[in-house]
Protein backbone atom coordinates (compact mmCIF):
# COMPACT_ATOMS: atom_id res chain seq x y z
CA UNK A 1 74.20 118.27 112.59
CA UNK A 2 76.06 115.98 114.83
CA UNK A 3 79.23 113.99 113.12
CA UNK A 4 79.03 110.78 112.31
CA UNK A 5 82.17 109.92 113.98
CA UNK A 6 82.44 110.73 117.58
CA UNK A 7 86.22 111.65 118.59
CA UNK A 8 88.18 108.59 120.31
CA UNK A 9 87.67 108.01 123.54
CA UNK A 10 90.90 106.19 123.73
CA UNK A 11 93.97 108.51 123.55
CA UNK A 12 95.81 107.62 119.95
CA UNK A 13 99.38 107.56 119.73
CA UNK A 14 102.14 106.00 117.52
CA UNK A 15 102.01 102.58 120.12
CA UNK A 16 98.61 102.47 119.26
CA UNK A 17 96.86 104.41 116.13
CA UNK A 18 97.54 100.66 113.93
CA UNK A 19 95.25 98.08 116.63
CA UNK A 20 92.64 96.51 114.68
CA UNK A 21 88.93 97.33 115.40
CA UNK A 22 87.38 94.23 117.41
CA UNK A 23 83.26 94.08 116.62
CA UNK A 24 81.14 93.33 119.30
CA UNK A 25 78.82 90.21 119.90
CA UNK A 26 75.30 89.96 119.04
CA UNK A 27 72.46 88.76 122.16
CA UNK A 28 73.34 85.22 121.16
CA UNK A 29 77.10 86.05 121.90
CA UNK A 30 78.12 85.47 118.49
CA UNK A 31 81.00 87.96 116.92
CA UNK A 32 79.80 90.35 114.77
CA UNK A 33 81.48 90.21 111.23
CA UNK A 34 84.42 92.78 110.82
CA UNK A 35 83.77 95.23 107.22
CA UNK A 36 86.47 94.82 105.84
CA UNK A 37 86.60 92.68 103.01
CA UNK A 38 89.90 90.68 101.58
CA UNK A 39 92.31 91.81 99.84
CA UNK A 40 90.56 89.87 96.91
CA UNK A 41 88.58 92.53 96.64
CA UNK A 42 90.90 94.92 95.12
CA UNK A 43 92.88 93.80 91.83
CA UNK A 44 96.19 94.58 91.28
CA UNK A 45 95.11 97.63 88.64
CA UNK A 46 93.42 98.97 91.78
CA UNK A 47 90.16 98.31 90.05
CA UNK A 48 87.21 96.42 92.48
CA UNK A 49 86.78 92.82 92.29
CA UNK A 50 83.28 92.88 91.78
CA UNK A 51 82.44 89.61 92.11
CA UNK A 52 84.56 89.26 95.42
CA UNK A 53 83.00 92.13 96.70
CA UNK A 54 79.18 91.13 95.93
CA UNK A 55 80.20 87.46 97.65
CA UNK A 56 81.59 89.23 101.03
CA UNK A 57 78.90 91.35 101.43
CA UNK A 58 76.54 88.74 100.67
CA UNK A 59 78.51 86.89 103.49
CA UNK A 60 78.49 90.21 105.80
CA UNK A 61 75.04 90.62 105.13
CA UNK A 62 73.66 87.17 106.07
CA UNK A 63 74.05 87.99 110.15
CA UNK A 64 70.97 90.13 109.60
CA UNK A 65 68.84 88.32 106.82
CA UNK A 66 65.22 89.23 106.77
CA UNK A 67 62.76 87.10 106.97
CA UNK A 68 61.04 85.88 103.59
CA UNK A 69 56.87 85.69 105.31
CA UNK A 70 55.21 86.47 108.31
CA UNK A 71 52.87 83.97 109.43
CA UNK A 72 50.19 85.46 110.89
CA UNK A 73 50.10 88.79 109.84
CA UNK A 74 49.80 89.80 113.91
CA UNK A 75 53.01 88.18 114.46
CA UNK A 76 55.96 90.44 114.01
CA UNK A 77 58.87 88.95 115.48
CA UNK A 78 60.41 87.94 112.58
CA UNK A 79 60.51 91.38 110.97
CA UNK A 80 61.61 92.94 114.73
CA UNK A 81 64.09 90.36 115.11
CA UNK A 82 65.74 91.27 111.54
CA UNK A 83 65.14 94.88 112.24
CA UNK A 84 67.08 94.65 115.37
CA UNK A 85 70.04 92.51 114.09
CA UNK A 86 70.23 95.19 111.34
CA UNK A 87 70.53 97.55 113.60
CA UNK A 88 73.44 96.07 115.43
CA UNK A 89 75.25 95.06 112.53
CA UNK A 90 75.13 98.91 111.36
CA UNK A 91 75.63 100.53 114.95
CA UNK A 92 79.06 98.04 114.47
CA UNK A 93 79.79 98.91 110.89
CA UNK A 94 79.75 102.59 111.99
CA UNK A 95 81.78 101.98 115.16
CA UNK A 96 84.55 100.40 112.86
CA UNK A 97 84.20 103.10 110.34
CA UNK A 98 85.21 105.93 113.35
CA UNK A 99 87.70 103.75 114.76
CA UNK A 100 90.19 103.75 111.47
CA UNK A 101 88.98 107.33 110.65
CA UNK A 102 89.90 108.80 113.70
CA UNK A 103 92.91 106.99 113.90
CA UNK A 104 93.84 107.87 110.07
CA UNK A 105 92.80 111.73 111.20
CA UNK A 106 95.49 111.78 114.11
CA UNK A 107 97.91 109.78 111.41
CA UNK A 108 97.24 111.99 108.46
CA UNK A 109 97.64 115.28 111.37
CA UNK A 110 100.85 113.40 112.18
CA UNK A 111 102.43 113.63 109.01
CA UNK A 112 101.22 116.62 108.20
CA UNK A 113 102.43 118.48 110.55
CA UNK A 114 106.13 116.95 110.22
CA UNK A 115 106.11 117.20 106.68
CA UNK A 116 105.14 121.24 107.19
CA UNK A 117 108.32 121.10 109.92
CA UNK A 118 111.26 122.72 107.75
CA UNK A 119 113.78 119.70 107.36
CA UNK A 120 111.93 117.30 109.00
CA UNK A 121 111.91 113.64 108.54
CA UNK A 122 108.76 111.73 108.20
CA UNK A 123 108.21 108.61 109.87
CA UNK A 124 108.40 105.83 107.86
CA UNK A 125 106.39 103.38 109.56
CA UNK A 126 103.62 106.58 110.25
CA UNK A 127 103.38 107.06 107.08
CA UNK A 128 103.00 103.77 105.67
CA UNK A 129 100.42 103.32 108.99
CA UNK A 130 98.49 106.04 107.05
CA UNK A 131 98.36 104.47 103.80
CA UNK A 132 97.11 101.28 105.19
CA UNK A 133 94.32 103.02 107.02
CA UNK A 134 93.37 105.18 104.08
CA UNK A 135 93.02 101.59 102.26
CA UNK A 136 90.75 100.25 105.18
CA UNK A 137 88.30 103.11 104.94
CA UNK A 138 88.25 103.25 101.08
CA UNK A 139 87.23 99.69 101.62
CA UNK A 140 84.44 100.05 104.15
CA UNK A 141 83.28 102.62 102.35
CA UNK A 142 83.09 99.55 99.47
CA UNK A 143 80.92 97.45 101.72
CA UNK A 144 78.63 99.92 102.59
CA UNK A 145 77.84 101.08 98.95
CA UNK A 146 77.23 97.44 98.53
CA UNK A 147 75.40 96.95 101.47
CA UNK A 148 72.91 99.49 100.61
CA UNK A 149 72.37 98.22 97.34
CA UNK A 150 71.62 94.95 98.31
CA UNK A 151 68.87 96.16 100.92
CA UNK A 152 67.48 98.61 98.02
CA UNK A 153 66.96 95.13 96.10
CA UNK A 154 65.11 93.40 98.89
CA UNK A 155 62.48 96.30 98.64
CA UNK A 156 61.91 95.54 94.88
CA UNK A 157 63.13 99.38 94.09
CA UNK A 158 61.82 101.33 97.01
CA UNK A 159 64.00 104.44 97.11
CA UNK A 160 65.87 104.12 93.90
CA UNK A 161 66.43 108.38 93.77
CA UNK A 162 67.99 108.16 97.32
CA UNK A 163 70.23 105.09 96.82
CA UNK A 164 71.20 106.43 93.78
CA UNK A 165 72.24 109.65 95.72
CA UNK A 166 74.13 108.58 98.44
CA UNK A 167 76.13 105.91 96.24
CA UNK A 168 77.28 109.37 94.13
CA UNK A 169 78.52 110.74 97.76
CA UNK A 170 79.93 107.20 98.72
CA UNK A 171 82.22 107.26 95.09
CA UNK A 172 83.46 111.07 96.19
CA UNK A 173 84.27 110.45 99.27
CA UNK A 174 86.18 107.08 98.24
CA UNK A 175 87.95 109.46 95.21
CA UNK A 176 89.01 111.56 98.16
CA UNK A 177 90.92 108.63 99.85
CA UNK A 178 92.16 107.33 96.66
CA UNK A 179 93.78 110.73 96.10
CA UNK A 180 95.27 110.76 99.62
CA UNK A 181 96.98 107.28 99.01
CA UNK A 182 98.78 108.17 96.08
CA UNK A 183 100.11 111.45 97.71
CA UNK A 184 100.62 108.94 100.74
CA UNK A 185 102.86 106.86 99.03
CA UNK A 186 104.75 109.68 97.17
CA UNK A 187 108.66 109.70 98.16
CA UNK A 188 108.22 113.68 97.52
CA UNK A 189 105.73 114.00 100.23
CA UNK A 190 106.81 117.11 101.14
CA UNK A 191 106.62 119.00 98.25
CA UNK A 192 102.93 118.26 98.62
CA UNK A 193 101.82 118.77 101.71
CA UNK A 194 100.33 122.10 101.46
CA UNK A 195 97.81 120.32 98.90
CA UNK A 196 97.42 117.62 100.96
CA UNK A 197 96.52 120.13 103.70
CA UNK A 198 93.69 121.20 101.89
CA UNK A 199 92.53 117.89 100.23
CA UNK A 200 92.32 116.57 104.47
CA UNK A 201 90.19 119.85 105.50
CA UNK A 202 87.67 118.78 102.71
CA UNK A 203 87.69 115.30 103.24
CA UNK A 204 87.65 115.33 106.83
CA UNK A 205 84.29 117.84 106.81
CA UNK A 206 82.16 116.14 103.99
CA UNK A 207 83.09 112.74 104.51
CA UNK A 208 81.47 112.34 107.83
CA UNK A 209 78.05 114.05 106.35
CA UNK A 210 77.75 111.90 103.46
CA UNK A 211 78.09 108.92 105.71
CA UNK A 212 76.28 110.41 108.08
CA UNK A 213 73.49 110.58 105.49
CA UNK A 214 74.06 106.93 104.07
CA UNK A 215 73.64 105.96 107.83
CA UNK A 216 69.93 107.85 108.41
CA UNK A 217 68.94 106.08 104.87
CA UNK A 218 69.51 102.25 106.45
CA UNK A 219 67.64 103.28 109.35
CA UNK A 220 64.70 104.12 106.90
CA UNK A 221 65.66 100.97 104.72
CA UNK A 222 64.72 99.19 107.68
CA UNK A 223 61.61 100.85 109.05
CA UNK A 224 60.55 100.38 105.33
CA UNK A 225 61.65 96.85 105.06
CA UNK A 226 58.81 96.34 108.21
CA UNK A 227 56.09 97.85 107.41
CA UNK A 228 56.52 96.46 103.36
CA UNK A 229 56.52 92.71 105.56
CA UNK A 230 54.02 93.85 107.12
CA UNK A 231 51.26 95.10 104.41
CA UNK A 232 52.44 92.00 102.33
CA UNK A 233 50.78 89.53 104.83
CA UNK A 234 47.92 91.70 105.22
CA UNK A 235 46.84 91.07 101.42
């Protein structure tokens, strides 16, 4: 099964592993929305700001909003237009996705491999890179549990079992970055790293299939989302 995230094809290194993703324009030349939300969105518990998530992703969402009829039922460009903005905004949610994760992978390798070094000292300001990149892809993954939620409500239900799923996969993956930001921001990072050794092997095999997963669902989200506009205006 391919990965979800293609390796960089821009050589990371400490100049560079902290630039910030820049999303790409739509046909209209419009910016594509970045996915990561505020930092309203977390509380200071470290508990989710539900309401502050639901309103960004409402936000997020609205660059792709499907179309409420079709009028006739022969004319489809609505539901293609929607189908294709979809499309974009996921291609560019996935794109920002790989761009922190590999990034985070060559920090979190970085580290690593100092930490293992016998009397080594870690960089500070690689380490604390890390952290911050751990926190952006704990967050995406936020906005795309919520993302697929909100397009599971706009087919009154369809695929309950499968969201259901895949939003079990999302909440183990995002326990998996959780636990690498509190070793992350340990002073006694050393004393750990053989865990946190083992903790990145896992994460950094099953993460990319359970995204890779949430990504094929969208796609049929969509293709559903059609052909439900579609039969609707046949009746």
């Amino acid at each position: 099964m391919p990965s979800f995230c293609p390796a960089s094809t821009i050589q990371i290194t400490k100049a560079n592993f902290m630039n910030a993703y820049v999303p790409p324009t739509d046909a209209s030349g419009n910016r594509l929305p970045s996915a990561i939300p505020s930092p309203s969105v977390i509380k200071p518990d470290g508990t989710v700001n539900s309401e502050s998530l639901n309103g960004f992703v409402t936000t997020f969402l609205s660059t792709a909003s499907p179309p409420r009829t079709i009028t006739p039922a022969s004319n489809m460009n609505e539901a293609i237009s929607f189908a294709t903005k979809s499309k974009a905004l996921r291609d560019s949610m996935q794109a920002e996705y790989c761009w922190y994760y590999n990034r985070y992978i060559w920090a979190l390798d970085y580290v690593l491999t100092n930490a293992a070094q016998s009397g080594a000292v870690i960089d500070p300001a690689v380490k604390s890179g890390t952290a911050e990149l751990n926190t952006k892809l704990n967050n995406i993954l936020l906005v795309m549990k919520a993302a697929v939620n909100s397009r599971m409500n706009l087919l009154n239900g369809f695929y309950t079992n499968d969201i259901n799923s895949q939003n079990s996969e999302l909440n183990t993956a995002r326990q998996r970055l959780v636990e690498h930001s509190e070793i992350l921001r340990k002073n006694d990072l050393q004393s750990d790293v053989q865990a946190a050794m083992v903790d990145y092997s896992v994460e950094k095999n099953s993460s990319s299939r359970n995204l890779l997963a949430v990504y094929g669902f969208m796609n049929i989200v969509a293709v559903g989302l059609l052909f439900y506009l579609y039969t609707n205006t046949k009746e």
